[in-house]
N, C-alpha and C. Protein backbone atom coordinates (compact mmCIF):
# COMPACT_ATOMS: atom_id res chain seq x y z
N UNK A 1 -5.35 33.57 -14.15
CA UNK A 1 -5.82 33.71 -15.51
C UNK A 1 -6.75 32.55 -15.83
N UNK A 2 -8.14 32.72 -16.32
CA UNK A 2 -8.71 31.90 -16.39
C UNK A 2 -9.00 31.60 -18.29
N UNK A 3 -9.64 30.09 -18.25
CA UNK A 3 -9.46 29.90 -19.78
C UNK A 3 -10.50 30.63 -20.62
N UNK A 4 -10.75 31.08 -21.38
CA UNK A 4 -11.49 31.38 -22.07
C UNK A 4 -12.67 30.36 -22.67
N UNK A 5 -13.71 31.28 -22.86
CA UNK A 5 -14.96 30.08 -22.66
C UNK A 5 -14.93 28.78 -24.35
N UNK A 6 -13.49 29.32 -25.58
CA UNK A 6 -13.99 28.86 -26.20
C UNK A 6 -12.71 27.69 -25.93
N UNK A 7 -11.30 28.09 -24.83
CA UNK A 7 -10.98 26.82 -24.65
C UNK A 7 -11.67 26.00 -23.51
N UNK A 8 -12.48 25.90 -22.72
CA UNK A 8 -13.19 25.40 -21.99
C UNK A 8 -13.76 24.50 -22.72
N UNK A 9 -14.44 24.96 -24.15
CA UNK A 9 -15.22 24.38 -24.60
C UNK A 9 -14.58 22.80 -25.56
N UNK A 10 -13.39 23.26 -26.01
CA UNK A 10 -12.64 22.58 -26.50
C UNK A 10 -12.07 21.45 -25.59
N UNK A 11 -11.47 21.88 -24.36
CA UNK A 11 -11.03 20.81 -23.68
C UNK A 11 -12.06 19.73 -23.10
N UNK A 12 -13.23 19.93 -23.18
CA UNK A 12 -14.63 19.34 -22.43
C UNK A 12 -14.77 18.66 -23.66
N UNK A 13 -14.30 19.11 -24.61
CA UNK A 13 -14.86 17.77 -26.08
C UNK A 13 -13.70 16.76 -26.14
N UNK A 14 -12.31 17.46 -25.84
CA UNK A 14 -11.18 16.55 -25.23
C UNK A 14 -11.01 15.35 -24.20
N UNK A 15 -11.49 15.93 -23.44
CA UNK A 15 -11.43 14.64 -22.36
C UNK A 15 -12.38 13.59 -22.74
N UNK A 16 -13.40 13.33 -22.98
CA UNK A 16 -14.47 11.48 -23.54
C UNK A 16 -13.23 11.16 -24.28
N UNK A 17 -12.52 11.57 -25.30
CA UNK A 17 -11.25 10.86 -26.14
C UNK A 17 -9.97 10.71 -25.80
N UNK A 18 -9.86 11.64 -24.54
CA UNK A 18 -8.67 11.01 -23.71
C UNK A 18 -8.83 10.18 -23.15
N UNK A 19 -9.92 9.93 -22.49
CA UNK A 19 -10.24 9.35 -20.89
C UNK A 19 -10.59 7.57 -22.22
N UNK A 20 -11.25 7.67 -23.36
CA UNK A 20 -11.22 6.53 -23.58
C UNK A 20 -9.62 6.20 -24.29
N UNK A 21 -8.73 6.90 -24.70
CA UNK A 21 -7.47 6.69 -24.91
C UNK A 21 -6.83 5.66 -23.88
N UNK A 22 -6.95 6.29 -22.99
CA UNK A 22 -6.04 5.59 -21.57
C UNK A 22 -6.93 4.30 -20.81
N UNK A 23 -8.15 4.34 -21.43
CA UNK A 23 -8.82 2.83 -21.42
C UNK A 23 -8.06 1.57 -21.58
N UNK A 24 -7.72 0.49 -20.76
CA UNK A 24 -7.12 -0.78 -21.27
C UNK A 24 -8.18 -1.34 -22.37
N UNK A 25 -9.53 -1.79 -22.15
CA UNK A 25 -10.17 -1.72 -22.93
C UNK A 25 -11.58 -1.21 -22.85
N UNK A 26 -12.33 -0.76 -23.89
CA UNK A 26 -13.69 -0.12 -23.95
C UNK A 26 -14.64 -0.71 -22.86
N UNK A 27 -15.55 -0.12 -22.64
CA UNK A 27 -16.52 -1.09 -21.93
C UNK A 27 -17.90 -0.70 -22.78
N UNK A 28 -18.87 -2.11 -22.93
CA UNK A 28 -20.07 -1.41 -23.30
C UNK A 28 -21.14 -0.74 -23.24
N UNK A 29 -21.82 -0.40 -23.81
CA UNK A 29 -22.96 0.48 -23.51
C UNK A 29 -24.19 0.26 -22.28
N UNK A 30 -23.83 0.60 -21.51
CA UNK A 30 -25.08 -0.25 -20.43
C UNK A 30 -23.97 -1.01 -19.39
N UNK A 31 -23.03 -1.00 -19.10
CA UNK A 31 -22.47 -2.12 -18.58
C UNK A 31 -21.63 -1.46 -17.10
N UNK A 32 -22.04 -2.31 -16.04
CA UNK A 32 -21.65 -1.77 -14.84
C UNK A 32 -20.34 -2.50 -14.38
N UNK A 33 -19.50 -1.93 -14.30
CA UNK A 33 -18.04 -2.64 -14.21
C UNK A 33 -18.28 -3.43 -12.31
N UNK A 34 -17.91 -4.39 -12.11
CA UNK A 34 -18.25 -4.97 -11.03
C UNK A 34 -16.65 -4.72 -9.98
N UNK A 35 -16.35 -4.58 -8.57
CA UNK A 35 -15.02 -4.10 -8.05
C UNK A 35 -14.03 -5.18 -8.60
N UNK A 36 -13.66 -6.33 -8.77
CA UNK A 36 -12.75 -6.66 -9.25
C UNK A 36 -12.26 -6.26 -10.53
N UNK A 37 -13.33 -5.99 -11.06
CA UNK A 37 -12.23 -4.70 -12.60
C UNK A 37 -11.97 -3.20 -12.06
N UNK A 38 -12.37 -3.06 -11.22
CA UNK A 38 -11.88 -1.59 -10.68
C UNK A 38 -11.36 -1.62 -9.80
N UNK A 39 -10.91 -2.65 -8.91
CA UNK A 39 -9.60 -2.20 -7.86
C UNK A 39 -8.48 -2.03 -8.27
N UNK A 40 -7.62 -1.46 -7.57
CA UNK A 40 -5.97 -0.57 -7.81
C UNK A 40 -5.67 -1.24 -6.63
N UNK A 41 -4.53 -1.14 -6.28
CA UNK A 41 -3.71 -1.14 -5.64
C UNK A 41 -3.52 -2.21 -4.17
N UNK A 42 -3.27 -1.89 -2.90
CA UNK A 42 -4.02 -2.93 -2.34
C UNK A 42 -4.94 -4.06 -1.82
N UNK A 43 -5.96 -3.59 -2.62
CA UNK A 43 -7.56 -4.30 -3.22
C UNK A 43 -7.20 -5.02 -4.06
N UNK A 44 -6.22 -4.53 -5.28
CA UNK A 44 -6.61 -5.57 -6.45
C UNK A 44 -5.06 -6.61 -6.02
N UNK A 45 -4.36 -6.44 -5.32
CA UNK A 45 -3.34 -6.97 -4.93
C UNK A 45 -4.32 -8.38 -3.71
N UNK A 46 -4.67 -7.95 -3.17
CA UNK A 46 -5.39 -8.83 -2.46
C UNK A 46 -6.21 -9.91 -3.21
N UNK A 47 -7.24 -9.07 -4.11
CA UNK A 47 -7.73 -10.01 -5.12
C UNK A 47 -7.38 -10.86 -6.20
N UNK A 48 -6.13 -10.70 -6.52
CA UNK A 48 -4.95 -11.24 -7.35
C UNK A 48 -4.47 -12.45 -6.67
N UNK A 49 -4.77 -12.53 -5.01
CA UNK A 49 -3.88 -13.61 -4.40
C UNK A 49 -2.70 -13.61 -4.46
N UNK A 50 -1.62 -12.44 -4.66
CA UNK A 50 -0.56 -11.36 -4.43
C UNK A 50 0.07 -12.20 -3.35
N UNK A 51 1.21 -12.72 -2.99
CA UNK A 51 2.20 -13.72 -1.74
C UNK A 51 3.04 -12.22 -1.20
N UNK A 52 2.71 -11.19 -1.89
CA UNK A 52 3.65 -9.93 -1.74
C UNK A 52 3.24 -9.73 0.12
N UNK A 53 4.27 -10.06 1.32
CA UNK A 53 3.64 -9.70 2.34
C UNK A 53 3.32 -8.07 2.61
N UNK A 54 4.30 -7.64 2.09
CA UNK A 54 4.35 -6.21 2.20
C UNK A 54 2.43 -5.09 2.02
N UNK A 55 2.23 -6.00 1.63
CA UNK A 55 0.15 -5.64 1.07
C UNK A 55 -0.53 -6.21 1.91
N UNK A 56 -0.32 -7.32 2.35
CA UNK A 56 -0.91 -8.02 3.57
C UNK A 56 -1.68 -7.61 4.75
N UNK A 57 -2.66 -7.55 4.88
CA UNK A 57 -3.49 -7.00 6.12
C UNK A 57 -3.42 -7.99 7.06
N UNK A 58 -2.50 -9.49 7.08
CA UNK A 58 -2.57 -10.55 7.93
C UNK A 58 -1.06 -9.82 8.84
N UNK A 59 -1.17 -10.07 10.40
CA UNK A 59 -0.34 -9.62 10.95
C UNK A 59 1.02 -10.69 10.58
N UNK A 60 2.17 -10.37 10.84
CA UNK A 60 3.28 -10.96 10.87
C UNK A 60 3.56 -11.94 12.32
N UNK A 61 3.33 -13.14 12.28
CA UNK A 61 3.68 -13.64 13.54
C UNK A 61 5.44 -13.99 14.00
N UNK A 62 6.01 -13.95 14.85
CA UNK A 62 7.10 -14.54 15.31
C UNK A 62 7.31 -14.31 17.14
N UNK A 63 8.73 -14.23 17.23
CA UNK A 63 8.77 -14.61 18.57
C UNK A 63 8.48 -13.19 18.93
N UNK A 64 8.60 -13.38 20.93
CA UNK A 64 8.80 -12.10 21.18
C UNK A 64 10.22 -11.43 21.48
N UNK A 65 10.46 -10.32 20.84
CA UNK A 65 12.03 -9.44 20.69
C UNK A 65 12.58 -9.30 21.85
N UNK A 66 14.28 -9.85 22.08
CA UNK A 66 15.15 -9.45 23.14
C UNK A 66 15.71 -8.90 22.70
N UNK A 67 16.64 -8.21 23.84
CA UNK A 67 18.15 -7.79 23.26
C UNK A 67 18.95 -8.51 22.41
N UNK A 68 18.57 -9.44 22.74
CA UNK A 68 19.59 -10.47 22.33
C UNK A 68 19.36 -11.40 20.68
N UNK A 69 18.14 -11.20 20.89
CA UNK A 69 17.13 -11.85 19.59
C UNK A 69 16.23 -10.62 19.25
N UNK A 70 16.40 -9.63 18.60
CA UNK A 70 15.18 -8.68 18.29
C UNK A 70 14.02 -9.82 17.28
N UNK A 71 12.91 -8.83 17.25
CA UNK A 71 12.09 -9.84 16.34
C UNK A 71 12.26 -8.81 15.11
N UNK A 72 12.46 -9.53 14.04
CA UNK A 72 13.06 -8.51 12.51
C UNK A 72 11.63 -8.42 11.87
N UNK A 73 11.61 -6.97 11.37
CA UNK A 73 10.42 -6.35 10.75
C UNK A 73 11.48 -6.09 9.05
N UNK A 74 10.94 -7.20 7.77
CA UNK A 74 11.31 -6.90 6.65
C UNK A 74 10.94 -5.57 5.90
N UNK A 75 11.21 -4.72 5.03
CA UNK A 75 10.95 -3.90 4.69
C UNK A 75 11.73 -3.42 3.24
N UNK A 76 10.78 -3.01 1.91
CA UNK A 76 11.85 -2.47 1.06
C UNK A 76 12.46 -1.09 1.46
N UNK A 77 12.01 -0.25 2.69
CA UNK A 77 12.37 1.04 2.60
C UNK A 77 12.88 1.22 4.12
N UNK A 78 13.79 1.98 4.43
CA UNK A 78 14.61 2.57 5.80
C UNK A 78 13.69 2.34 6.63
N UNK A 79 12.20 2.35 6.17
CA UNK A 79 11.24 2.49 7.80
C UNK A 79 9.98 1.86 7.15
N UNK A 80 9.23 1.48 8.27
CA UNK A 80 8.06 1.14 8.35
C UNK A 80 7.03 1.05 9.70
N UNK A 81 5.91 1.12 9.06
CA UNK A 81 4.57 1.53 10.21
C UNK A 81 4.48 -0.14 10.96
N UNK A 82 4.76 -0.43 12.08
CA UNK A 82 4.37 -1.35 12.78
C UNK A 82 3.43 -1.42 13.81
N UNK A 83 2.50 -2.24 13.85
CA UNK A 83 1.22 -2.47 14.59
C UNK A 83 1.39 -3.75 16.27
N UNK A 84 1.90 -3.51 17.05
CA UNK A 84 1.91 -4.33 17.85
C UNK A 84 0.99 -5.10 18.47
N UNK A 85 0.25 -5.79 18.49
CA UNK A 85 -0.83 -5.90 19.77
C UNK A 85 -0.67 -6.53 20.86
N UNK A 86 -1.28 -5.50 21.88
CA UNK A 86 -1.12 -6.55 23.41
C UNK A 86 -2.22 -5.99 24.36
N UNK A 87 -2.35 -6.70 25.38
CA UNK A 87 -3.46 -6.53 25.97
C UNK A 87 -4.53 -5.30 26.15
N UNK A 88 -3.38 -4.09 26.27
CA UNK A 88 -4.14 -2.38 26.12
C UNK A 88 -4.83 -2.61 24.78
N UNK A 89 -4.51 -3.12 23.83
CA UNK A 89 -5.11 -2.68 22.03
C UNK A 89 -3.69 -3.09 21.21
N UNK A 90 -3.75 -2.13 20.06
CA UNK A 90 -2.54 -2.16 19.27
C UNK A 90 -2.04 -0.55 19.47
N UNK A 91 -0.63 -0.82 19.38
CA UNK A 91 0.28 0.20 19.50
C UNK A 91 0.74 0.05 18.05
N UNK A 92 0.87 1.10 17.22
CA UNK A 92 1.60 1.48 16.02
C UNK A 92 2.90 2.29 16.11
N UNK A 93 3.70 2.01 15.45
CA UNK A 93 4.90 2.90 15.69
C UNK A 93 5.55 3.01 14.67
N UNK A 94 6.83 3.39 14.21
CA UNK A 94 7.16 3.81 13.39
C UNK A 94 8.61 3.15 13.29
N UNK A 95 9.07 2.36 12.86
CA UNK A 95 10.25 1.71 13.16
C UNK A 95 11.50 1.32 11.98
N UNK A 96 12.45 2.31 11.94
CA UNK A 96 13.05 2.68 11.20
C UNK A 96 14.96 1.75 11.21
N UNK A 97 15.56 1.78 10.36
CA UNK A 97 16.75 1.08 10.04
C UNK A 97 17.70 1.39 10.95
N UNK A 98 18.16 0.89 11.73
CA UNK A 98 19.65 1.17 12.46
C UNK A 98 19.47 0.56 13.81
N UNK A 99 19.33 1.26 15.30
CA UNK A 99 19.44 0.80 16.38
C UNK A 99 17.97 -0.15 16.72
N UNK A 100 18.27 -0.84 17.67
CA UNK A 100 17.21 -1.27 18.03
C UNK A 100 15.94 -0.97 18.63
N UNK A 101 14.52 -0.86 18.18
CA UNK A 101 13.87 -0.04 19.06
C UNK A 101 12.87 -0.73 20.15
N UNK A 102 12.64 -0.20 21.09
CA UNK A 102 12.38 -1.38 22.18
C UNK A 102 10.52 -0.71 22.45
N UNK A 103 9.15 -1.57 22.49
CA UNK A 103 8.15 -1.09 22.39
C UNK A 103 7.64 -1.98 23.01
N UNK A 104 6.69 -1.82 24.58
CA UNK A 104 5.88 -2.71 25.24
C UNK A 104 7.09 -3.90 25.56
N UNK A 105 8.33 -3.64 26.00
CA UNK A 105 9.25 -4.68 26.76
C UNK A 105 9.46 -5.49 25.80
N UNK A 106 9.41 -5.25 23.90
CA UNK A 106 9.69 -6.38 23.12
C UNK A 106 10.57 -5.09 22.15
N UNK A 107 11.97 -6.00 21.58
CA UNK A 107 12.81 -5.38 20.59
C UNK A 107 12.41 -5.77 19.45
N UNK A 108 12.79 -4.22 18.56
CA UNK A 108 12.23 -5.19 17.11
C UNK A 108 13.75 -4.07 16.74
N UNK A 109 13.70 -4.99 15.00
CA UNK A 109 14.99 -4.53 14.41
C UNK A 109 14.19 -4.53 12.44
N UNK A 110 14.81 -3.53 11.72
CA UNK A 110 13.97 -3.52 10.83
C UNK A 110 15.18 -4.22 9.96
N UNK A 111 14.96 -5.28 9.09
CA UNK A 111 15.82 -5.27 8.06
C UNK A 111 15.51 -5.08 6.67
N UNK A 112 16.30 -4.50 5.98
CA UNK A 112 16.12 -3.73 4.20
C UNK A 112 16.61 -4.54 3.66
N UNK A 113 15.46 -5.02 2.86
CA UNK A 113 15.81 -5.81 1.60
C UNK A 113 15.30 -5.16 0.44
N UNK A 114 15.66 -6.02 -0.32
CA UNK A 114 15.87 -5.64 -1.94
C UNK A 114 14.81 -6.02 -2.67
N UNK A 115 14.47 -5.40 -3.78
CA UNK A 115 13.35 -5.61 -4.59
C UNK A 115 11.77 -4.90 -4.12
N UNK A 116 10.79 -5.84 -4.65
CA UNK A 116 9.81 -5.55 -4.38
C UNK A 116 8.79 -5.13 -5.17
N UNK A 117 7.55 -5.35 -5.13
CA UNK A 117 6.82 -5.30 -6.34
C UNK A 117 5.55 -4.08 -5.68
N UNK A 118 6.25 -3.01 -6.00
CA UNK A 118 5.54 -1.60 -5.71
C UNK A 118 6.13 -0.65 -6.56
């Protein structure tokens, strides 16, 4: 079912007064917003100078994982995307809460913590 052309017409005069509703604030006439007023999310987290590692594009350094010593990957959620690198490139994997998972002859172990600013 499609709208009829005279609500079409109505909602098209709607949106300039929504869209400036949900404005934090106006901008002026002529004025080109530069990327630090328009990044979201990982961008503006970065540009904020954000300590949040979880946003971090800097790799995580520590040892390399034994049986005996896994190397612990923090995380607010059951799993997370891990990036290894070693001589082939980087290996990504997927490394989730419970047993240990063993990748390129190194253990890693994920541990869940609390909080988090997402």
């Amino acid at each position: 079912m499609s709208l009829s052309l005279a609500a079409r017409a109505r909602s098209s005069l709607l949106r300039p007064a929504l869209t400036r509703a949900l404005c934090s604030k106006p901008l002026p006439s002529g004025v080109i917003v530069d990327n630090d007023d328009m990044a979201t999310g990982m961008e503006k987290k970065e540009i904020m100078g954000t300590t949040d590692i979880f946003w971090s594009r800097e790799p995580i350094m520590g040892h390399k994982g034994t049986r005996e010593n896994p190397a612990i990957i923090p995380s607010f959620n059951t799993s997370r995307c891990v990036g290894l690198e070693t001589e082939q490139g980087v290996i990504w994997f997927k490394l989730e809460k419970g047993p240990l998972h063993l990748v390129a002859d190194q253990y890693f172990k994920l541990e869940q913590i609390e909080g988090g600013d997402h």
